[in-house]
Protein backbone atom coordinates (compact mmCIF):
# COMPACT_ATOMS: atom_id res chain seq x y z
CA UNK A 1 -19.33 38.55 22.67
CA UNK A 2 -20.22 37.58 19.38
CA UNK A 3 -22.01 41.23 18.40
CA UNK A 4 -18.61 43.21 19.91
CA UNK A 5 -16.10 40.71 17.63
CA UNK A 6 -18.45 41.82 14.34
CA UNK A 7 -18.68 45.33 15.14
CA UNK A 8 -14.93 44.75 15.87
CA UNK A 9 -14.24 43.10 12.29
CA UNK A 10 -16.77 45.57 10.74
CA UNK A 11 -14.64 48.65 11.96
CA UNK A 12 -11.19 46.97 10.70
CA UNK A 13 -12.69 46.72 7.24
CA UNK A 14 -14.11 50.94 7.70
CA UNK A 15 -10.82 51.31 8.84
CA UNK A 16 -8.93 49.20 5.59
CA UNK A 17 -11.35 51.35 3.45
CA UNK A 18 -9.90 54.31 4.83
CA UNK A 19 -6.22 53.35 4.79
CA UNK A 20 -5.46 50.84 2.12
CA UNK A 21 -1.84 50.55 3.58
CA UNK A 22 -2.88 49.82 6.99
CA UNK A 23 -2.52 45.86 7.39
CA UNK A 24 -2.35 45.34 11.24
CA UNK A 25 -5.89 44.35 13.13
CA UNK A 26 -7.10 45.03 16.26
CA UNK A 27 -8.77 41.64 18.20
CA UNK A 28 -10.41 41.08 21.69
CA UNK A 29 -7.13 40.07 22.81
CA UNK A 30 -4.33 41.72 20.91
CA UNK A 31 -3.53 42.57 17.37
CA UNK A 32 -3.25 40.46 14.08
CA UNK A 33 -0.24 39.25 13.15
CA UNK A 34 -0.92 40.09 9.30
CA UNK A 35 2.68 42.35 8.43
CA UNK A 36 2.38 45.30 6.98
CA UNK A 37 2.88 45.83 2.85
CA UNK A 38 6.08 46.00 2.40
CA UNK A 39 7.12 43.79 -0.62
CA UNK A 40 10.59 43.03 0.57
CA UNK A 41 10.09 43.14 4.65
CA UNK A 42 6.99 40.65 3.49
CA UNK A 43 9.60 38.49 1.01
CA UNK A 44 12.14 38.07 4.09
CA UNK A 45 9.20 37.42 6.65
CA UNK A 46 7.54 34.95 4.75
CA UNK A 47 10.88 33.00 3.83
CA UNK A 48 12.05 33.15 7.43
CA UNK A 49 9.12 31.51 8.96
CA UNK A 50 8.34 29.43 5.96
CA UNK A 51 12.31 28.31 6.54
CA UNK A 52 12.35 28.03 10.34
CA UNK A 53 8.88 26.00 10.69
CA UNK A 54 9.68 23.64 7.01
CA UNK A 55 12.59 22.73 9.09
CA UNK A 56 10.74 20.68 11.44
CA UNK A 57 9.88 18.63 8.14
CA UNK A 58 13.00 16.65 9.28
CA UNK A 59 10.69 15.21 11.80
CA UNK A 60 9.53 13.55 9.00
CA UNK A 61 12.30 11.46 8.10
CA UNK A 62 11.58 10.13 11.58
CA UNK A 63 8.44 8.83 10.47
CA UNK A 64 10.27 7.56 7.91
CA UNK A 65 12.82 5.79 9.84
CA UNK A 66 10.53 4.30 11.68
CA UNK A 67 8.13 2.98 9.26
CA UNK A 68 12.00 1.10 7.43
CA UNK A 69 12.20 -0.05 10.88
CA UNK A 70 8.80 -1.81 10.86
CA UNK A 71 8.94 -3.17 7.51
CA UNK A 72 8.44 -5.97 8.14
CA UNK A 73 5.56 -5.78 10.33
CA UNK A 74 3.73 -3.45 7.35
CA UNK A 75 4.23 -6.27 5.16
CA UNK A 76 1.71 -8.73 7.67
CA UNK A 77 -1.43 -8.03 5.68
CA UNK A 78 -1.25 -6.46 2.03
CA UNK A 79 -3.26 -3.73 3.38
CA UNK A 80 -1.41 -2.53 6.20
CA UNK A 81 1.33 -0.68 3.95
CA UNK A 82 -1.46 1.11 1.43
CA UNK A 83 -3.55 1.99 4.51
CA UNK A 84 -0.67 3.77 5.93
CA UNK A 85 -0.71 7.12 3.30
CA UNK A 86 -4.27 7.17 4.40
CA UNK A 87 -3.39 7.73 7.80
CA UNK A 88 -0.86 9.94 7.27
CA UNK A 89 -3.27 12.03 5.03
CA UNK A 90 -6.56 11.65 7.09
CA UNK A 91 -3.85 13.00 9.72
CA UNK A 92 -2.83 15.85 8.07
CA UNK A 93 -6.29 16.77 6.88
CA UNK A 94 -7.76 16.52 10.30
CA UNK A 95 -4.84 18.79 11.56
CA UNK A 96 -5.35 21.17 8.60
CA UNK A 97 -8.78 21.71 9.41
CA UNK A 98 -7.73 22.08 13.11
CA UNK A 99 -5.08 24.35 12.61
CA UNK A 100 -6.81 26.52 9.65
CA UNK A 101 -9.91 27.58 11.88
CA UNK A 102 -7.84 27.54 14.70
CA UNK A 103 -5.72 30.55 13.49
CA UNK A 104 -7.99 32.59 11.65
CA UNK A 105 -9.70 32.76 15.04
CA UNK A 106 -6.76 33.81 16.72
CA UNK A 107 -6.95 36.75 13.90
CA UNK A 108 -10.12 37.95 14.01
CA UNK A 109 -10.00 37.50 17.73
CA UNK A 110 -13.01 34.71 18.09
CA UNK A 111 -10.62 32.32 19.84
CA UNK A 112 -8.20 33.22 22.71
CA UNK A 113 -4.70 32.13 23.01
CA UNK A 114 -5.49 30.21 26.56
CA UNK A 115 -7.19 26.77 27.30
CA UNK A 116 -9.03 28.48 29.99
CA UNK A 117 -11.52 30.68 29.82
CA UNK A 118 -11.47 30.50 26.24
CA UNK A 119 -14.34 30.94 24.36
CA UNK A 120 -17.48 28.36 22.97
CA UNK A 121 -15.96 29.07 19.48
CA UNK A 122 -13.41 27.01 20.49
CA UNK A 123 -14.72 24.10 22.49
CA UNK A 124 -16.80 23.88 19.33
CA UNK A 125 -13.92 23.17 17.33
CA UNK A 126 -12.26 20.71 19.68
CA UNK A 127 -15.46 18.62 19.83
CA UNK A 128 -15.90 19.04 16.54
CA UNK A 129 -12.65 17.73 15.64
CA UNK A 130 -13.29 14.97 18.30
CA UNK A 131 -16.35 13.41 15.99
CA UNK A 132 -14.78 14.15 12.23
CA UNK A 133 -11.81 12.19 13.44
CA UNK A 134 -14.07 9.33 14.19
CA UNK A 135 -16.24 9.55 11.00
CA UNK A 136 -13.07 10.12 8.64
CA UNK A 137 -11.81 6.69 10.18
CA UNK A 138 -14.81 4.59 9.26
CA UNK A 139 -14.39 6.31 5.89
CA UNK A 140 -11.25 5.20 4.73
CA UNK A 141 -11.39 2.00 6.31
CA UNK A 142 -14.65 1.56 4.11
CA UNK A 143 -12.82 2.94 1.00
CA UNK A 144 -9.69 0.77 1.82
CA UNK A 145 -11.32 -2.12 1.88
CA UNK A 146 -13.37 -0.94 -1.57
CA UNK A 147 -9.37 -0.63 -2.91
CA UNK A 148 -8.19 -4.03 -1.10
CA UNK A 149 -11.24 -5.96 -2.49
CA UNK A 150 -10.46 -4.37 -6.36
CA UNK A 151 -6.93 -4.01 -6.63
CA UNK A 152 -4.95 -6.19 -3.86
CA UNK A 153 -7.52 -9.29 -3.88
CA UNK A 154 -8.20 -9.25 -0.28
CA UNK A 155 -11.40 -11.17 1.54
CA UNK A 156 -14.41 -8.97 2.82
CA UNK A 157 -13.47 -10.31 6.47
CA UNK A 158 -10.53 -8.21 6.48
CA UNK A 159 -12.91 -4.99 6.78
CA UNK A 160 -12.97 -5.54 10.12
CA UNK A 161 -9.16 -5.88 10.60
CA UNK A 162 -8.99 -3.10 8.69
CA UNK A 163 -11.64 -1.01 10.51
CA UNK A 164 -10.18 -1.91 14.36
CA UNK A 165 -6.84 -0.96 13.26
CA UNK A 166 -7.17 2.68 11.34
CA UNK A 167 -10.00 3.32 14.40
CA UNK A 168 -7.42 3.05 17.19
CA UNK A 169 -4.93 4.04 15.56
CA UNK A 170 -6.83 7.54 14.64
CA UNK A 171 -8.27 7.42 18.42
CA UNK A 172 -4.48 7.50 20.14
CA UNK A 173 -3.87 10.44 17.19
CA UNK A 174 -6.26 12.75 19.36
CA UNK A 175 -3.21 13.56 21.15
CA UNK A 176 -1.89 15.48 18.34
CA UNK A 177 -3.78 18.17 19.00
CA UNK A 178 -2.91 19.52 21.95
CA UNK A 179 0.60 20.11 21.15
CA UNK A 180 -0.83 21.63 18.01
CA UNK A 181 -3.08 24.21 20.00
CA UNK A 182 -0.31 24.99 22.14
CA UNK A 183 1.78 25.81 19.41
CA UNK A 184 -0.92 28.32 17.81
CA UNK A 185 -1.45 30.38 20.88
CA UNK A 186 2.12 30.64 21.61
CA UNK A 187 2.92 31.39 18.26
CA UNK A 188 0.47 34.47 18.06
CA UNK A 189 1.34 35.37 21.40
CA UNK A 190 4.89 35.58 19.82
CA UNK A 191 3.90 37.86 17.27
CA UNK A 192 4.21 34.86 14.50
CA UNK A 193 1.48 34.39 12.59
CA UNK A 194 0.49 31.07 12.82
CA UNK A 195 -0.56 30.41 9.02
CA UNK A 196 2.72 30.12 8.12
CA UNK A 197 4.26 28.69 10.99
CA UNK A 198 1.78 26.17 12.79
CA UNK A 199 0.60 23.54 10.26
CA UNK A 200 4.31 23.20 8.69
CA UNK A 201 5.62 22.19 11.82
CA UNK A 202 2.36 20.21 13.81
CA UNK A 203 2.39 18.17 9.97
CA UNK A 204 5.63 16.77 10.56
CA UNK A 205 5.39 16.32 14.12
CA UNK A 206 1.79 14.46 13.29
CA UNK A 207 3.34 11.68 10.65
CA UNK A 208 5.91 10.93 13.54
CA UNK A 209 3.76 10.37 16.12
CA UNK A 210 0.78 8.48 13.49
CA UNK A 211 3.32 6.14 12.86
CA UNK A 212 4.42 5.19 15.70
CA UNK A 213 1.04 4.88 16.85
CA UNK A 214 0.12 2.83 14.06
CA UNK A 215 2.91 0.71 14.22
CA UNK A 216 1.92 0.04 18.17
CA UNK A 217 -1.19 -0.75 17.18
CA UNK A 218 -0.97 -2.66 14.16
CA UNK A 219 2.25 -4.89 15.75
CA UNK A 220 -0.16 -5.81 19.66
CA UNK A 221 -2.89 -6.36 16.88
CA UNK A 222 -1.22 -8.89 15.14
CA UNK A 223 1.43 -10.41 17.59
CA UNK A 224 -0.27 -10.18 20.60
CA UNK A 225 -2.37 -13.32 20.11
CA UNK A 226 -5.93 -12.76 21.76
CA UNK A 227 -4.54 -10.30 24.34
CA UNK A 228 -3.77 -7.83 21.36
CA UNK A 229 -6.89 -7.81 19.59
CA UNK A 230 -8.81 -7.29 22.67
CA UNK A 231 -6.86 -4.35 23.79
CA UNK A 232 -7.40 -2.72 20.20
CA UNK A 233 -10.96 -3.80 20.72
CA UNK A 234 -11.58 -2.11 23.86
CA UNK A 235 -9.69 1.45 23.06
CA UNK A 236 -12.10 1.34 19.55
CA UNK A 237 -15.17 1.53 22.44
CA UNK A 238 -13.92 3.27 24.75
CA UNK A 239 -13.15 6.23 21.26
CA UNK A 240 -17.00 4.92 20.23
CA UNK A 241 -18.83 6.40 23.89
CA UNK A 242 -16.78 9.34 23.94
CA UNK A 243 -17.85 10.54 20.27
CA UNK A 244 -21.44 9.42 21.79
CA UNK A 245 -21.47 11.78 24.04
CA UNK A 246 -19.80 14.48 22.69
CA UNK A 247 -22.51 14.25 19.98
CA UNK A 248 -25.67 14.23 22.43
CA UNK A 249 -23.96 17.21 24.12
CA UNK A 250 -24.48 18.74 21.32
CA UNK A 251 -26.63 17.81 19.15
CA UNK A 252 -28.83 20.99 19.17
CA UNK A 253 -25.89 23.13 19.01
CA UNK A 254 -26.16 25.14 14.71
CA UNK A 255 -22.50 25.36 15.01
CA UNK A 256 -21.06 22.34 15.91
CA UNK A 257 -23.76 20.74 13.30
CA UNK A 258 -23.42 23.20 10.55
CA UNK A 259 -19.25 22.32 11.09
CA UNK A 260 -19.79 18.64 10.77
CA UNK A 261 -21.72 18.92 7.54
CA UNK A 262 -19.15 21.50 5.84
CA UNK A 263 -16.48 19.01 6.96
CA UNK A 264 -18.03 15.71 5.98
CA UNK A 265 -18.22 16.60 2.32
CA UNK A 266 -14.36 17.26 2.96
CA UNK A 267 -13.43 14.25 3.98
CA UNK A 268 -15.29 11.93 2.13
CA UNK A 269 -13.87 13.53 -0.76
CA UNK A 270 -10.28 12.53 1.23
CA UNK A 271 -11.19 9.48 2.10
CA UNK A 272 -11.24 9.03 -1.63
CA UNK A 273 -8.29 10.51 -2.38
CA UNK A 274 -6.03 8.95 0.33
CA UNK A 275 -6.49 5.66 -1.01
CA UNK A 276 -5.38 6.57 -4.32
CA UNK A 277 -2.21 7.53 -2.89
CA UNK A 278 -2.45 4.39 -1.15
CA UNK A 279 -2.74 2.57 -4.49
CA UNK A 280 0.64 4.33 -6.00
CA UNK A 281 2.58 3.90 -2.81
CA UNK A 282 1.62 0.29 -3.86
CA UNK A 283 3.16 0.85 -7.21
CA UNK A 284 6.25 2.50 -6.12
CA UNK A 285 6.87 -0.26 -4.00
CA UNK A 286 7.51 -2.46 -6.47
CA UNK A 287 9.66 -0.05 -8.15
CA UNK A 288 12.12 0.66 -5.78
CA UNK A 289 11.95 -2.31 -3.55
CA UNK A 290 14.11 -2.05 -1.06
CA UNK A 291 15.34 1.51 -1.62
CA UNK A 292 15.06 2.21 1.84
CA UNK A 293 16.57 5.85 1.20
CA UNK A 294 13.25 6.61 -0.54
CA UNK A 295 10.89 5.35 2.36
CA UNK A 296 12.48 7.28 4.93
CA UNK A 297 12.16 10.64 3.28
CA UNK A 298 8.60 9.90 1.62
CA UNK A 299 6.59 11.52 4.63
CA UNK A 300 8.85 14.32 4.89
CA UNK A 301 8.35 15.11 1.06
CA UNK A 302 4.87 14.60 1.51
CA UNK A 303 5.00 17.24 4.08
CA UNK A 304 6.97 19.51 2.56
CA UNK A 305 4.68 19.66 -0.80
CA UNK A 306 1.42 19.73 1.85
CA UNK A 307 3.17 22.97 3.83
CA UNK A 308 3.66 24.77 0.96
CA UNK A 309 0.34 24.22 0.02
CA UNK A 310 -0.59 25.05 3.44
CA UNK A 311 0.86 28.44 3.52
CA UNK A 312 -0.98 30.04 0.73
CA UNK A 313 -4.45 28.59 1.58
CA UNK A 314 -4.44 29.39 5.24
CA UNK A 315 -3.07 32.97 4.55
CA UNK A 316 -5.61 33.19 1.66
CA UNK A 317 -8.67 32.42 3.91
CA UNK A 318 -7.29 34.58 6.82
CA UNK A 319 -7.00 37.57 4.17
CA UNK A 320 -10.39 36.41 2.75
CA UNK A 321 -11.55 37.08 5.88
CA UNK A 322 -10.07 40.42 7.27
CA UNK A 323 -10.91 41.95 3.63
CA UNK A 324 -7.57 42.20 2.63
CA UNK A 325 -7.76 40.59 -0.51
CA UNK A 326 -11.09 39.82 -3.13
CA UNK A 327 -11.93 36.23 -4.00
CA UNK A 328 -10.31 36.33 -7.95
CA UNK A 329 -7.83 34.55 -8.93
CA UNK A 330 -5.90 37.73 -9.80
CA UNK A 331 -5.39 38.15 -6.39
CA UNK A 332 -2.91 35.35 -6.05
CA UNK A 333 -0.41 37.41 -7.60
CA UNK A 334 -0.62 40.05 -3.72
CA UNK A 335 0.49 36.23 -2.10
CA UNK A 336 3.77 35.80 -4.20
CA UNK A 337 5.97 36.78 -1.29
CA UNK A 338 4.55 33.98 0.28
CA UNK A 339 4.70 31.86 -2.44
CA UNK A 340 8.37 32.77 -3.19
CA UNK A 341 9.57 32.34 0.35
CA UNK A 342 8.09 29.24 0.66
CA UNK A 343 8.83 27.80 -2.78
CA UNK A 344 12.92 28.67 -1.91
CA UNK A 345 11.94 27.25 1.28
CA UNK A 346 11.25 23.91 -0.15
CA UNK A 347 14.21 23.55 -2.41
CA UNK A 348 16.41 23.85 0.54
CA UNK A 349 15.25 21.60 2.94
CA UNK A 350 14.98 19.03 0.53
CA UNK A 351 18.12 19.57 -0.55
CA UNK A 352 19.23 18.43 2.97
CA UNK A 353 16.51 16.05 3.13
CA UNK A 354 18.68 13.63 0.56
CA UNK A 355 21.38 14.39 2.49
CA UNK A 356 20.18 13.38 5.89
CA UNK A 357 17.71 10.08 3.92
CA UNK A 358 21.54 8.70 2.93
CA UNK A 359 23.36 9.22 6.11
CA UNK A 360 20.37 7.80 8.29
CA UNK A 361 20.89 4.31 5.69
CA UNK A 362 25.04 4.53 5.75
CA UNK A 363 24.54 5.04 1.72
CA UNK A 364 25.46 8.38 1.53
CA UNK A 365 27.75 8.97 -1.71
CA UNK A 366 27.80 11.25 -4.51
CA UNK A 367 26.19 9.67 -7.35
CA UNK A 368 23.36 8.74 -4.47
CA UNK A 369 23.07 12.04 -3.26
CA UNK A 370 22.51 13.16 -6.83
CA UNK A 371 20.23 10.72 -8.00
CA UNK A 372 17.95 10.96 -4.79
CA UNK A 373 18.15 14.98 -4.77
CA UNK A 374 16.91 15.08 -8.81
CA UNK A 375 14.40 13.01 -7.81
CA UNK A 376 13.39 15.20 -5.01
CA UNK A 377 13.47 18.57 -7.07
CA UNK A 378 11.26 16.94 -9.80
CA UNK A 379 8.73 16.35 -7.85
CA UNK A 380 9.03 19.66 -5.83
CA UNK A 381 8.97 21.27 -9.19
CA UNK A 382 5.68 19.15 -10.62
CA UNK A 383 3.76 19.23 -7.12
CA UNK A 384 4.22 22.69 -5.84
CA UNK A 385 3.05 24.39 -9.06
CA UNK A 386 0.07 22.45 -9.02
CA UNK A 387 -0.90 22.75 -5.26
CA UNK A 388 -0.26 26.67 -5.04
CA UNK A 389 -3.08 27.00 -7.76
CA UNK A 390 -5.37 23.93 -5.78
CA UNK A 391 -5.10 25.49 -2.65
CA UNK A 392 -5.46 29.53 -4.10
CA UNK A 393 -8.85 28.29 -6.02
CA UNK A 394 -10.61 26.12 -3.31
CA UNK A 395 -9.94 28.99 -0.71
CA UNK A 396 -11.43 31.19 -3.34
CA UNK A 397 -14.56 29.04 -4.33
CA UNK A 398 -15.50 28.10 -0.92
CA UNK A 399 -15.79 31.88 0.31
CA UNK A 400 -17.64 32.73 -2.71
CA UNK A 401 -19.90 30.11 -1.99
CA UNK A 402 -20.83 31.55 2.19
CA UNK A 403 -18.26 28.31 3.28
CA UNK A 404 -16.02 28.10 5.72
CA UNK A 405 -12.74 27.52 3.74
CA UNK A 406 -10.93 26.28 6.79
CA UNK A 407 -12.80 23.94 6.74
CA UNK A 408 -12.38 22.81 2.98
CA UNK A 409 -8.33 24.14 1.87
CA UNK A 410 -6.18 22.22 4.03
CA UNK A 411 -7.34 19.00 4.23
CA UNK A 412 -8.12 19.12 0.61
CA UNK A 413 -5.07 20.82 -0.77
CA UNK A 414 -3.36 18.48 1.78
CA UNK A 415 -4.25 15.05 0.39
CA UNK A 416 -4.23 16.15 -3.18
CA UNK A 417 -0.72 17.21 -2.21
CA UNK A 418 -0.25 13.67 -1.25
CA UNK A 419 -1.89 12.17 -3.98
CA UNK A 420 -0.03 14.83 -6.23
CA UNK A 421 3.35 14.18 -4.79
CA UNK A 422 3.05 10.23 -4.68
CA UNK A 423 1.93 10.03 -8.71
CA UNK A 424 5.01 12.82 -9.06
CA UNK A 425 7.50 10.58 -7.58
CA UNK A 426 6.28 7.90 -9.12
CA UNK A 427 6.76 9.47 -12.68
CA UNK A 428 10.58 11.04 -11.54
CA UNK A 429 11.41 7.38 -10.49
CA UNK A 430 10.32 6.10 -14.08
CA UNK A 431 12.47 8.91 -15.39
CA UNK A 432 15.23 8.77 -13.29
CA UNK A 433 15.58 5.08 -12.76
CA UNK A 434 18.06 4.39 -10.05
């Protein structure tokens, strides 16, 4: 199978050489959902997915609700609230990386659009993801702790509160991605392409469901007496054997180990990151207190900066891939429909982000509305032009380099977005004081 998808991929890129104007691929299973070039049929596509799947970004504010709802539980342990951008970001990377190989599969036809009978390529990935998800957990709880010993004070003993908490919390989060596969094979099988349209929406529907499971967790860890800790206990073993033996299985496999090593290097470099953000989510904190307003739409602007993000480096490594575009950065100028559509994209849905943050609080009133939107557009103004060029050049450095860039451009681009967006609202708050 895999000889007849490269003489398959081969013969697309004969046949691109041929005709430059062709954009539509054959696969095993169907035909890639890459549009044809047409500037402004590409313009209206782009924006219309880019709209339709940002929307679910109001998922977000959710997450959001639900963290103002739990407030006071996140304030338990100084940790517990700068841990929780971590999460959300370890999330988002782990779904990135998901997602990213996950559809560039779909397009060059190595993965089906079906659980069964699908192919090794992708039980690969899903045991794959299975193992990073544990190893990015012990990461940033060993990072967080690093943080909580330098900047918040906190006792070496709390590593292991720290550790049994992000663990099961990340070990419940495994859910996530079955709703996320099911959304990229019925996407394609829709004709969408899933670049543009999964990650946006399986982002905001991640945060959601993160929080809620680390609220479960962190609230039957901490007010459930012994009872509590030894349920959190026993689901951090239970997630411990599984990896186990999803590991010996296969641990001769080049593959799955060439995929952990690529993927390591990507998330110990978000570990990092993540608890950075952690560190200015700190500092905003004591900025706006109890703006509540400002909570509840902080994961969905996180989101929204990561999906735009998201866009051009998963089209970028799908191109990268099918030959449609050259790893330069002059090239980035053949994704500005995309980058257009999904800039405009932004603007609006944060627009009605503010809107919705008020109404949620019962503070909705003009001078709010205006404050909180400025705020909003500031930092969709700073972040966005700095991701687009982040996600354009990793996608580009990591093919030049014989890398997997799925591997590398979402989860990357997605916690510098976070990082990015957190220090930008930080700054638009000191600006804009409210």
């Amino acid at each position: 199978m895999l000889d007849i998808n490269v003489g398959i991929i081969l013969e697309e890129r004969l046949q691109l050489q041929r005709q430059p104007l062709m954009k539509i691929f054959s696969t095993p299973f169907g035909r890639s959902n890459i549009p044809a070039d047409s500037t402004q049929n590409s313009f209206y596509k782009a924006f219309r997915e880019c709209l339709t799947s940002f929307t679910f970004d109001f998922i977000g504010l959710l997450a959001g609700f639900i963290f103002t709802l739990f407030l006071d539980i996140f304030m338990l342990a100084p940790w517990i609230i700068a841990v929780y951008p971590a999460i959300l970001t370890a999330r988002g990377a782990l779904v990135g990386i998901f997602t990213g190989r996950l559809s560039t599969s779909l397009h060059i036809g190595t993965i089906y659009p079906k659980f069964a009978g699908n192919t090794r390529a992708f039980h690969i990935l899903v045991d794959t993801t299975v193992v990073m998800n544990l190893i990015v957990s012990f990461l940033m709880s060993l990072i967080a702790m690093a943080f909580d010993f330098l900047f918040w004070g906190a006792e070496v003993g709390n590593f292991i509160d720290i550790m049994l908490n992000v663990i099961a919390t990340m070990a419940l989060g495994l859910t996530i991605f079955i709703p996320t596969a099911c959304i990229s094979f019925l996407s394609f099988k829709a004709g969408l392409d899933p670049d543009v349209v999964v990650y946006p929406i399986m982002s905001s529907v991640a945060d959601a469901l993160i929080t809620i499971y680390y609220a479960l967790i962190v609230a039957i860890f901490f007010l459930s007496g012994s009872i509590g800790r030894a349920v959190v206990i026993t689901i951090n073993i239970f997630y411990l054997a599984l990896t186990a033996l999803i590991v010996l299985r296969n641990i001769h496999d080049g593959e799955f180990i060439k995929g952990i090593k690529e993927i390591l290097l990507t998330l110990i470099i978000v570990a990092f990151i993540v608890n950075v953000t952690g560190t200015f989510l700190g500092r905003i904190s004591a900025i706006i207190e109890e703006r509540r307003e400002v909570y509840t739409v902080y994961p969905s602007l996180i989101d929204m900066i990561g999906d735009v993000g998201s866009v051009i480096g998963s089209t970028a490594t799908t191109r990268l891939a099918l030959g449609l575009i050259n790893p330069s950065l002059r090239e980035l100028k053949k994704l500005r429909e995309h980058i257009l559509g999904s800039w405009l994209s932004s603007l609006i849905i944060l627009t009605t982000l503010s809107a919705t943050s008020l109404v949620l609080n019962g503070l909705f009133e003009t001078t709010h509305f205006a404050w909180l939107t400025s705020i909003l557009i500031i930092v969709d103004i700073i972040a966005v032009s700095l991701i687009l060029c982040i996600s354009f050049l990793v996608s580009i450095l990591t093919f030049k380099r014989s890398l997997d860039p799925d591997n590398f451009v979402i989860p990357i681009e997605s916690s510098l977005a976070d990082s990015i967006t957190t220090l930008s609202l930080l700054l638009a708050l000191l600006l804009i004081p409210g």
